[in-house]
Protein backbone atom coordinates (compact mmCIF):
# COMPACT_ATOMS: atom_id res chain seq x y z
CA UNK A 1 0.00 0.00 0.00
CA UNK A 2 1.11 3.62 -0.70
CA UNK A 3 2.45 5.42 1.76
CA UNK A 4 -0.30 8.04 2.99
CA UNK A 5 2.15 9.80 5.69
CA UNK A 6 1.49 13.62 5.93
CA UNK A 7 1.96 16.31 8.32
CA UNK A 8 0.15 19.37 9.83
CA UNK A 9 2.18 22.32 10.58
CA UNK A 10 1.59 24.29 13.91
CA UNK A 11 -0.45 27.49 14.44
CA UNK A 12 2.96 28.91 15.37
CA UNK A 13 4.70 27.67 12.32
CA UNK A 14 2.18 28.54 10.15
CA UNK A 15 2.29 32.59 11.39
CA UNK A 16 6.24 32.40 10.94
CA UNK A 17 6.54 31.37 7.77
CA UNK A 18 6.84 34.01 5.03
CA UNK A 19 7.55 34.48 1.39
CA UNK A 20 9.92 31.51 -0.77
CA UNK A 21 10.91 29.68 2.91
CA UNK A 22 7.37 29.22 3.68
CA UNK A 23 6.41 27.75 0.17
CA UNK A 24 9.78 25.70 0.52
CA UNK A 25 8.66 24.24 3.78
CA UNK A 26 4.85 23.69 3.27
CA UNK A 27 6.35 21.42 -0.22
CA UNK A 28 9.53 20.17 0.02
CA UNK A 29 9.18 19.01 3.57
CA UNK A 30 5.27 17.08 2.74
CA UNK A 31 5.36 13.58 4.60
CA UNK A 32 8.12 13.97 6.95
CA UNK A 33 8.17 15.87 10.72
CA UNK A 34 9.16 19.14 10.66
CA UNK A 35 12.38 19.36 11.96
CA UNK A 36 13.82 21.97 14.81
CA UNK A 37 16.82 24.06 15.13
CA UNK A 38 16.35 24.55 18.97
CA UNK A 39 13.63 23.72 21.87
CA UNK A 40 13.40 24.78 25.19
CA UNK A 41 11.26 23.75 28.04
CA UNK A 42 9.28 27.12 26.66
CA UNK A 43 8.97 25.69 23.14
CA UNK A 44 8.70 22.09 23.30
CA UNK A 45 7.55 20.25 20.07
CA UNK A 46 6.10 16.75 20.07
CA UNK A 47 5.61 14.68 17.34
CA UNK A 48 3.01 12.71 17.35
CA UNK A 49 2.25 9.52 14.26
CA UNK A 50 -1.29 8.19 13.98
CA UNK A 51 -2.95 5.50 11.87
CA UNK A 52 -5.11 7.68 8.95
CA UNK A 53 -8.23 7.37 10.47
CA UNK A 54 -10.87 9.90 9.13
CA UNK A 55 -11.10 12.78 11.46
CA UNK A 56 -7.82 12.40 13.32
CA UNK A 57 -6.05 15.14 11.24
CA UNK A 58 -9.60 17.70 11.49
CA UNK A 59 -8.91 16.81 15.40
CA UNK A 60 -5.72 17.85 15.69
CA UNK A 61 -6.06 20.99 13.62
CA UNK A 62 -8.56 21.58 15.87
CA UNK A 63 -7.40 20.49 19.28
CA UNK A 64 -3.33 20.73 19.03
CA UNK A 65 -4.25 24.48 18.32
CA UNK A 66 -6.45 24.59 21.73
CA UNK A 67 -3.25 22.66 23.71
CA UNK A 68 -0.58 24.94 22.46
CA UNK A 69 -2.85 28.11 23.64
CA UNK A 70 -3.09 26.32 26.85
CA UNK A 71 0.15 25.38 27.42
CA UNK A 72 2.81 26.62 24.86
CA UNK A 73 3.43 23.15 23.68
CA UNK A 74 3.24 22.43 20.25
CA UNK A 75 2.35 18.56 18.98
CA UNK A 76 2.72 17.78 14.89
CA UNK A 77 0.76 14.93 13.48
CA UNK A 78 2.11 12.91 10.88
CA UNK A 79 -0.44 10.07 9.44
CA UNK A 80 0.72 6.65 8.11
CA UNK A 81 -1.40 3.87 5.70
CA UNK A 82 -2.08 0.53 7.48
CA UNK A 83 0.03 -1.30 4.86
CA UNK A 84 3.59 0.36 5.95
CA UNK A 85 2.45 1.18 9.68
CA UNK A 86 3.52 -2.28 11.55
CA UNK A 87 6.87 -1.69 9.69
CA UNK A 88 7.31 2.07 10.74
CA UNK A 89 6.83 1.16 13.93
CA UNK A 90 8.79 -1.89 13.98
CA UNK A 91 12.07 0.23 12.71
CA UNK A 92 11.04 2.95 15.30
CA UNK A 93 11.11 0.44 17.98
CA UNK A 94 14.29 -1.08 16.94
CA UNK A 95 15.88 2.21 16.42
CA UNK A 96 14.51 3.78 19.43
CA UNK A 97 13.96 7.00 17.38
CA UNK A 98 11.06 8.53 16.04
CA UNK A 99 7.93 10.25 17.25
CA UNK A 100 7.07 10.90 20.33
CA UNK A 101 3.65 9.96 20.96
CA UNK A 102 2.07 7.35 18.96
CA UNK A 103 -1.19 5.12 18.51
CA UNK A 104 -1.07 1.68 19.48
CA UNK A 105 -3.31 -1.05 17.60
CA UNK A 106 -4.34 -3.53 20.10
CA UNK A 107 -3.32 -6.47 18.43
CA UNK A 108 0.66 -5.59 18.04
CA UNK A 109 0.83 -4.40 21.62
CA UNK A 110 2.17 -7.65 23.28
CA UNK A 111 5.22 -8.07 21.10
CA UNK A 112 5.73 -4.20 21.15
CA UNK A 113 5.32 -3.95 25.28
CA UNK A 114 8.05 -7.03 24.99
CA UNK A 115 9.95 -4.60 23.22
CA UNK A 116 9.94 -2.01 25.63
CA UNK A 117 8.28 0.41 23.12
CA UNK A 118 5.75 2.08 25.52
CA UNK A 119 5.86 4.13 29.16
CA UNK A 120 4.23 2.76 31.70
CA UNK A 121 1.73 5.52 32.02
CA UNK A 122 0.71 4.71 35.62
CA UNK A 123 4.93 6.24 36.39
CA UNK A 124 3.87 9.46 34.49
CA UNK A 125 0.64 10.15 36.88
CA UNK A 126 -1.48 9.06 34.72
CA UNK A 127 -4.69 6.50 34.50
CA UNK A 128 -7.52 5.28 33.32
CA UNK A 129 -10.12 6.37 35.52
CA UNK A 130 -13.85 6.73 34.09
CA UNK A 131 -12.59 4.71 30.94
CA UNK A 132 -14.72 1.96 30.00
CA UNK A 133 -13.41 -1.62 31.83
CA UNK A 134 -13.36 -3.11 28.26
CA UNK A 135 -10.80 -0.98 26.74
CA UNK A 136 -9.05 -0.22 30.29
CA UNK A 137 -8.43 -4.05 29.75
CA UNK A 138 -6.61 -4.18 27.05
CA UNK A 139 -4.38 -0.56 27.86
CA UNK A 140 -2.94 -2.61 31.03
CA UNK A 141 -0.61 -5.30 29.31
CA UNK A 142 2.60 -6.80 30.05
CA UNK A 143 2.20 -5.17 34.15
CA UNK A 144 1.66 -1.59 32.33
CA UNK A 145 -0.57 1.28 31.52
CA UNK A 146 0.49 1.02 27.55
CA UNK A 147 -1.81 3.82 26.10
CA UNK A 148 -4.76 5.81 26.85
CA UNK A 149 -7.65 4.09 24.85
CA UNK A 150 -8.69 6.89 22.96
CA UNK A 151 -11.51 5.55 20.81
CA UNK A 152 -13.64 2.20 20.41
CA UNK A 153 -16.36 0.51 17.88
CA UNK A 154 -18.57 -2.09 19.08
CA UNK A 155 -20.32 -4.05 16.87
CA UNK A 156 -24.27 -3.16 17.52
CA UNK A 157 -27.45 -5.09 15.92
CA UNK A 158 -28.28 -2.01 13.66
CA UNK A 159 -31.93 -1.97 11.75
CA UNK A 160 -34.12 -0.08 9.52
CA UNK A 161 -36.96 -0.01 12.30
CA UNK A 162 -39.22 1.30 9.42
CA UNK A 163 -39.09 -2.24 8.02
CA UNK A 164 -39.57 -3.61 10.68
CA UNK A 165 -42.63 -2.01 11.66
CA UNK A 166 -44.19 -2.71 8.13
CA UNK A 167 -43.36 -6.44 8.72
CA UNK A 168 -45.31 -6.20 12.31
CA UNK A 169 -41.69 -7.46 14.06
CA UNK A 170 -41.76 -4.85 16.92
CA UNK A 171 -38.99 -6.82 19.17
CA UNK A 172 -35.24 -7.17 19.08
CA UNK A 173 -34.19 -10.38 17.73
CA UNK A 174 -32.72 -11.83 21.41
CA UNK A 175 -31.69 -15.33 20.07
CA UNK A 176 -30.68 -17.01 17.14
CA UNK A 177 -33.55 -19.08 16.92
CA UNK A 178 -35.55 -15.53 17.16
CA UNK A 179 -33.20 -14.21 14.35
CA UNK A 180 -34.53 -17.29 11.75
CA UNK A 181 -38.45 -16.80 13.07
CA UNK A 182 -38.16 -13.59 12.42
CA UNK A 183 -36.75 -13.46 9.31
CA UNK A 184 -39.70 -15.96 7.83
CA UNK A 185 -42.20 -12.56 8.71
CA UNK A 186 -39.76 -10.40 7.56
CA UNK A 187 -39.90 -12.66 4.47
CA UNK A 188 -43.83 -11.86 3.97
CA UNK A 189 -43.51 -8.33 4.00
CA UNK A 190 -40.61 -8.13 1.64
CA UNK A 191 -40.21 -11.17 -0.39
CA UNK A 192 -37.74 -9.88 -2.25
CA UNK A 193 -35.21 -8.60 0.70
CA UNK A 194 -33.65 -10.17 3.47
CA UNK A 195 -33.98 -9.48 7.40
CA UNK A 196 -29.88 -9.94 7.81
CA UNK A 197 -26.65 -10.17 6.28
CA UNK A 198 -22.85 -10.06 7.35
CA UNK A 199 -19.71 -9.84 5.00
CA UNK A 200 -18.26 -13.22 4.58
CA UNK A 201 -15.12 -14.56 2.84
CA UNK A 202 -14.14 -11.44 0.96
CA UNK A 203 -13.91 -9.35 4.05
CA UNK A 204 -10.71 -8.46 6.34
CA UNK A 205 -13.18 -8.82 9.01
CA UNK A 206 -14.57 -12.24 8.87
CA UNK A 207 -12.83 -13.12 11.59
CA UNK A 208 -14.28 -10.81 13.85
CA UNK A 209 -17.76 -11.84 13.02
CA UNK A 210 -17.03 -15.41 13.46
CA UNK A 211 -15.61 -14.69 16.85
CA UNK A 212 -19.31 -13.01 17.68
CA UNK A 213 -20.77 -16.21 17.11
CA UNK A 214 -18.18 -18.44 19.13
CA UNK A 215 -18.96 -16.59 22.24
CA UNK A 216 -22.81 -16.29 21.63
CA UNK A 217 -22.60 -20.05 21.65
CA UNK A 218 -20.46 -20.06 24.54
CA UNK A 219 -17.29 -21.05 22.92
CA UNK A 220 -13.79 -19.52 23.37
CA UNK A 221 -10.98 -18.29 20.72
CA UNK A 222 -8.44 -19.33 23.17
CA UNK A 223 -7.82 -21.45 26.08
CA UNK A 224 -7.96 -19.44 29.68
CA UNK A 225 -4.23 -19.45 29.84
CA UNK A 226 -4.42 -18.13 26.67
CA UNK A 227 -1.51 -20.80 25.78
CA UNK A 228 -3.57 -23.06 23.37
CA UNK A 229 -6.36 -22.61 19.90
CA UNK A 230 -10.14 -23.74 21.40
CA UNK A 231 -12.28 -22.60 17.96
CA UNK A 232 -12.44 -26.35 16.56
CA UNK A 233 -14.39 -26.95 20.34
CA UNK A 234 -18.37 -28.23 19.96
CA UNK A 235 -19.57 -24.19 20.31
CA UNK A 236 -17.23 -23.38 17.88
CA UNK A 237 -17.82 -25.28 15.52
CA UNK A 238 -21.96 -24.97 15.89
CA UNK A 239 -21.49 -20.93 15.54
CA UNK A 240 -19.43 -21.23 12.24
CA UNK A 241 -22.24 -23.87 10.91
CA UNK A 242 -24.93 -21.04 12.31
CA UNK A 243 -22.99 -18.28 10.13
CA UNK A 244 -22.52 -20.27 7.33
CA UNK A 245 -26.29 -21.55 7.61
CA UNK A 246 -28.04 -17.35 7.72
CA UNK A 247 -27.19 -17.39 3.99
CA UNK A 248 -28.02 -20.65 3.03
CA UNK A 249 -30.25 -23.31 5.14
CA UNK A 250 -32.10 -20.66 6.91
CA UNK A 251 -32.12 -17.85 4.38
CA UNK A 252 -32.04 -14.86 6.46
CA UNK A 253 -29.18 -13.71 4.92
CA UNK A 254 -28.51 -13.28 0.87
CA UNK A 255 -26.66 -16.11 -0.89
CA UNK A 256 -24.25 -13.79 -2.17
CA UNK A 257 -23.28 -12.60 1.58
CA UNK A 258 -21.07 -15.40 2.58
CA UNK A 259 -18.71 -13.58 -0.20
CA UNK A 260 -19.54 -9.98 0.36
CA UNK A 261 -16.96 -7.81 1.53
CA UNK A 262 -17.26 -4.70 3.24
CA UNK A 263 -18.61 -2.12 0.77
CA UNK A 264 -20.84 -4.93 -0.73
CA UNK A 265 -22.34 -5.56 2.56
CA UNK A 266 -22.67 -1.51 3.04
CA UNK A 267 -24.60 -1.21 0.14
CA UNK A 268 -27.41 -4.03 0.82
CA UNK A 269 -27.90 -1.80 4.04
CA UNK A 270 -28.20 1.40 2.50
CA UNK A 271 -29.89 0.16 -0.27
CA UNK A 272 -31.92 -1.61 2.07
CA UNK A 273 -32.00 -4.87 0.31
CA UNK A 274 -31.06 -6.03 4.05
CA UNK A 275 -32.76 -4.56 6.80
CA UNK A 276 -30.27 -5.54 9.68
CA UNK A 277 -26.70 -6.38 9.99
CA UNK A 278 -23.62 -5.67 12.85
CA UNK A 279 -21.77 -2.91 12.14
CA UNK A 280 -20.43 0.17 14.65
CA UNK A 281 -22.60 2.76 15.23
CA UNK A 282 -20.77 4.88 12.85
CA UNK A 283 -22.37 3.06 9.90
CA UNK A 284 -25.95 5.02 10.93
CA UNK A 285 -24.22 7.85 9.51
CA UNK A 286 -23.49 6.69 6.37
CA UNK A 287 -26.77 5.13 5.88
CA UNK A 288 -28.58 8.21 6.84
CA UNK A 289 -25.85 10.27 4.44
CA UNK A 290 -26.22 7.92 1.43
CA UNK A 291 -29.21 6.30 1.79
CA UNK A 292 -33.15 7.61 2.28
CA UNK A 293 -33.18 6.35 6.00
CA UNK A 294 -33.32 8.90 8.94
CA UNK A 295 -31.64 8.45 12.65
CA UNK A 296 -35.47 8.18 13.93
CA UNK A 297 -36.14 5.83 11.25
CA UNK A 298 -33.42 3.06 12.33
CA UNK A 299 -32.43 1.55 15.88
CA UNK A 300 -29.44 -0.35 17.42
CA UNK A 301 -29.96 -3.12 19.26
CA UNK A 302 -27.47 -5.82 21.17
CA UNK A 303 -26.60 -9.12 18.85
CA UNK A 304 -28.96 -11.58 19.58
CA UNK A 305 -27.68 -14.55 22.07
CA UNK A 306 -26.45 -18.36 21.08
CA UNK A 307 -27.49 -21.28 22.85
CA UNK A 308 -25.54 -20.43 26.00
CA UNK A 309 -27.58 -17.32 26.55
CA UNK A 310 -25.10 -14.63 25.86
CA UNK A 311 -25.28 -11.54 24.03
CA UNK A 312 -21.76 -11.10 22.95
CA UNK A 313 -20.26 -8.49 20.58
CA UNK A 314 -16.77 -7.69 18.59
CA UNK A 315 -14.79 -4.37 19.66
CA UNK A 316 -11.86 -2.93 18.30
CA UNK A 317 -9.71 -0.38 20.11
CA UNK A 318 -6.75 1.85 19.78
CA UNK A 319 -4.76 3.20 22.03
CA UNK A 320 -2.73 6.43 22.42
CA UNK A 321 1.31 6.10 24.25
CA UNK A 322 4.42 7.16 24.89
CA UNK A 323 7.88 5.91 23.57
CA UNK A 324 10.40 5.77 26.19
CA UNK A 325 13.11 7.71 24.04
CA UNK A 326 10.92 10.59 24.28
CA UNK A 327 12.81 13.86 25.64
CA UNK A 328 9.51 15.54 26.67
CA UNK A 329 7.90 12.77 28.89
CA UNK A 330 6.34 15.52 31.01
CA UNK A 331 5.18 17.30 27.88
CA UNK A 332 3.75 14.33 26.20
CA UNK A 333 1.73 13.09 29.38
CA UNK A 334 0.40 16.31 29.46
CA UNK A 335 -0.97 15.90 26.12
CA UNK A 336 -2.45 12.70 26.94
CA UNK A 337 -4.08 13.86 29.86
CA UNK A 338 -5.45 16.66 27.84
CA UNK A 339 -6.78 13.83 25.26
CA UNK A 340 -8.38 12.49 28.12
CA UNK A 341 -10.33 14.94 29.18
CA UNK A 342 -14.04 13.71 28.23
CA UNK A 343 -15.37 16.72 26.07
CA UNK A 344 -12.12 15.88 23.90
CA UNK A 345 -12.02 12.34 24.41
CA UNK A 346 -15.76 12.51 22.77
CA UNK A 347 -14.58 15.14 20.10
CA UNK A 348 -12.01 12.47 18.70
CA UNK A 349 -14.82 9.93 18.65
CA UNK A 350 -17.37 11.98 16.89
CA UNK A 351 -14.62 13.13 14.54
CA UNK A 352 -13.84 9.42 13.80
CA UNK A 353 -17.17 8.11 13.90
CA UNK A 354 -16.19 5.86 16.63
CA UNK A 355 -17.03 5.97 20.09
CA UNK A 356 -15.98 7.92 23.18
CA UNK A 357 -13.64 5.36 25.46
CA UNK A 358 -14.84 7.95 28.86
CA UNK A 359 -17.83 6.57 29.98
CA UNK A 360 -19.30 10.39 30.82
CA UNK A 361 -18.51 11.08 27.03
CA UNK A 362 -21.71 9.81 26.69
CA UNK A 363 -23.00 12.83 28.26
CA UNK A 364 -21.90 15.06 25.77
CA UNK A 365 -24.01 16.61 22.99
CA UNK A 366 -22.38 14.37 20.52
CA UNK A 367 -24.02 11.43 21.71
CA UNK A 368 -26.98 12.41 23.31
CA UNK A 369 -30.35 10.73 21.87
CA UNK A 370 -31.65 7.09 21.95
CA UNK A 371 -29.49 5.58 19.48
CA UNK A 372 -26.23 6.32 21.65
CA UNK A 373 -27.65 5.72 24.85
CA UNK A 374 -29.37 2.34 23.82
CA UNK A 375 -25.56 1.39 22.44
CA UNK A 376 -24.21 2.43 26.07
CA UNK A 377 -26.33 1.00 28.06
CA UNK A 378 -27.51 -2.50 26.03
CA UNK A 379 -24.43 -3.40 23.88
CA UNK A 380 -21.23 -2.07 25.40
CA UNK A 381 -21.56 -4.40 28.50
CA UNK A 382 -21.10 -7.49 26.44
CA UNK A 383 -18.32 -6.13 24.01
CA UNK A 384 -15.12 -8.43 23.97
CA UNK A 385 -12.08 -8.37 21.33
CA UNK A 386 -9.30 -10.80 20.46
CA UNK A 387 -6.72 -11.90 23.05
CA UNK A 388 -4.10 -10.43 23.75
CA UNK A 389 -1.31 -12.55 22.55
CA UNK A 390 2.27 -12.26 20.99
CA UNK A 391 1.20 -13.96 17.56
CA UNK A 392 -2.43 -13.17 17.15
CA UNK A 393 -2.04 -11.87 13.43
CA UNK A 394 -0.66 -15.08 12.37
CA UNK A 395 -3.55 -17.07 14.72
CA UNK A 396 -6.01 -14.78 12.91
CA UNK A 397 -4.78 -15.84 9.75
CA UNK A 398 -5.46 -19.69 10.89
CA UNK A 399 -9.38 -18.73 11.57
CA UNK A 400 -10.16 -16.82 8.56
CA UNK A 401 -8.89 -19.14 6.30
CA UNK A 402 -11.01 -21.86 8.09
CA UNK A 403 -13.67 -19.68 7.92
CA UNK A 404 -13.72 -18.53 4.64
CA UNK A 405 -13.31 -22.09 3.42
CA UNK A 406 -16.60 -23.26 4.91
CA UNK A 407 -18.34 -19.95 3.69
CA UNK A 408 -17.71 -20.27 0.12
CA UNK A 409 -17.92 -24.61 0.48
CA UNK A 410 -21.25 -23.94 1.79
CA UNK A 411 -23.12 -21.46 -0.80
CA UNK A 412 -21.05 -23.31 -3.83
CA UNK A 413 -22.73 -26.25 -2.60
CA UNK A 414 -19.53 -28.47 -2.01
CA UNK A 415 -20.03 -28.33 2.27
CA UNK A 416 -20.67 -31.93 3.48
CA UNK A 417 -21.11 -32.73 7.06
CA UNK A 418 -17.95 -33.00 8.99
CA UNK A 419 -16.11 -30.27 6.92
CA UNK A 420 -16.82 -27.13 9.58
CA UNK A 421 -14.67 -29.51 12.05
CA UNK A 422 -11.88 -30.72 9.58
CA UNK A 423 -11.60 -27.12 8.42
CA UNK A 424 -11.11 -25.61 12.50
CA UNK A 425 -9.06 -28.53 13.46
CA UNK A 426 -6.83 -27.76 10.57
CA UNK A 427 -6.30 -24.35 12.02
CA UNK A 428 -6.22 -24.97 15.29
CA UNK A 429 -2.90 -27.02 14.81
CA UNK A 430 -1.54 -24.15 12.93
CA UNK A 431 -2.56 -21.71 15.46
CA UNK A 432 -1.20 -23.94 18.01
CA UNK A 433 1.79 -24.23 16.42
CA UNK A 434 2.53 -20.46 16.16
CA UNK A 435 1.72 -19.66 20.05
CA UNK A 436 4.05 -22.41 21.08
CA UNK A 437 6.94 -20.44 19.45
């Protein structure tokens, strides 16, 4: 993937630059940090590298502004792709040069903290008070505070309520077996549409959806020492059947789902050729921006529960640290702290289209209104996300190629009984085989 780096110049570099020297640095200097001749404890510059999220630059413009007024301290952004990111930070690491303050994805933090790439947080007076215990979870790794968790997305059970209603289903789907009733009245209505639909094989995030199901049915990805694979177990194996089955025995899903990928997926929803699926909450937005729904016209609702009774959902989070070559420790946990105030801390979600980490960010006029508050207070207290293992990426690797396999076996028509368990067993000797390295 192309390198996407970039770089936003301070208020205070932008008012000194003048004439040739200013065109110089705004063209010549594009993707890299802007260097310094000189800094003092009075003019302290940190640099700060974040994954290219939408929003995160319009946030900084906004809010490195309001810190340097505040304090005099001046923070640069530079944004990097998530093809070349695990590799910048792998030679920053190794190097122990680069920015100063940098965000964290979850799932390289163990073999990073191993590294000794992060402050513990908790030694700069810092923590994690008010932050959900979720994400607080995941920050404290390795016997540290890694990172500030500075924004999250839960999957919810999002709907077009408006079909719905014209169906006559006026309840939340709260098992699977409600999920495949439901969909034969759904089926009435709309003959032509379906009540649900996931991406499947063609999607980065398969694996995520799959892990939904395993702990809906009561299964685990890993054993509790987190030392061995458990996804070939009974529950496992029954939830990737149950996925695999939505778009094909049951038909509450499209045929052509267990291939979607992401935008494909997207579409049915806006289009509303589905009228359900699990996506963030962010996704209301581009339905209601793309699409003829309207915020009143669609609700969220928690996933529906397996046969062990549980109403389990996928999160993703990312974090916010500190390298330990930093110069400016003091400086950059200021900065944090300032990022964790929880009018900020619910700027950066809104700007992202994530979700604020700060429990009272709820509170603020961002996410006031019944879709937010449902997703607080019905589907954040049974988020979970991937363990946190050196390895994981390759482990993940073992379970979506399982799970793809049965996916596209099972709408081609080539699944035969026994194949969801040959298929998981297969990866759960790979996986093994990885974590005992």
């Amino acid at each position: 993937m192309e390198d996407t780096s970039k770089r936003i110049l301070s208020r205070r570099q932008l008012l000194a630059g003048t004439g040739a020297a200013a065109a110089t640095g705004l063209t010549g200097c594009l993707g890299q940090f802007t260097g310094t001749t000189s800094q003092t404890n009075e003019d302290v510059t940190l640099k700060a590298r974040h994954f290219a999220t939408n929003g995160v630059e319009k946030f900084y413009e906004k809010h490195a502004t309001k810190f340097e007024e505040e304090t005099g301290i001046t923070v640069e952004i530079e944004t990097m792709g998530w093809g070349n990111a695990k590799q910048k930070q792998l030679n920053s690491i190794t190097s122990r040069d680069g920015p100063d303050v940098e965000e964290i994805a979850s799932t390289w933090m163990p073999k990073q903290v191993q590294s000794d790439a992060w402050m513990d947080l908790s030694e700069l007076g810092l923590n994690l008070d008010g932050v959900y215990d979720q994400p607080t979870n995941v920050a404290e790794h390795g016997g540290i505070t890694a990172g500030f968790p500075w924004f999250w997305g839960p999957r919810g059970h999002l709907v077009h309520q408006s079909m719905l209603d014209e169906a006559g289903i006026s309840n939340q789907p709260s098992s699977w077996d409600q999920l495949v009733e439901q969909s034969k009245q759904f089926k009435e209505a709309y003959p032509d549409k379906h009540l649900f639909g996931l991406p499947g094989a063609n999607n980065w995030a398969v694996t995520q959806y799959y892990a939904m199901f395993v702990w809906q049915a009561g299964g685990k990805l890993l054993s509790s020492d987190n030392s061995k694979a458990a996804f070939n177990s009974d529950a496992a194996v029954e939830a990737l059947n149950f996925y695999k089955d939505l778009a094909t025995k049951y038909k509450v899903a499209p045929k052509a789902s267990a291939e979607w990928d992401g935008p494909a997926r997207d579409s049915a929803f806006i289009n509303k050729r589905i009228a359900g699926t699990w996506a963030s909450l962010n996704t209301v937005d581009r339905v209601v921006n793309e699409g003829d729904a309207t915020r009143d016209s669609m609700s969220v609702y928690k996933p529906p529960a397996g046969p062990n009774g549980q109403s389990s959902t996928f999160y993703g989070v990312n974090l916010v640290g500190i390298h330990p070559w930093t110069d400016y420790p003091d400086a950059a946990a200021k900065w944090l702290k300032y990022l964790m105030r929880p009018a900020v801390n619910a700027d950066i979600a809104s700007m992202t289209g994530f979700l604020p980490t700060i429990k009272s960010g709820f509170d603020q006029e961002q996410f006031s209104g019944p879709l937010y508050q449902t997703f607080a207070d019905e589907v954040l207290p049974g988020a979970k996300t991937f363990p946190q293992v050196v390895g994981w990426g390759e482990v993940e690797g073992t379970i979506k190629n399982a799970v793809t396999d049965v996916l596209t076996k099972g709408v081609s028509g080539n699944w035969s009984e026994g194949d969801t368990q040959a298929a998981l067993d297969k990866a759960v000797q790979q996986a093994n085989n990885i974590l005992s390295e």
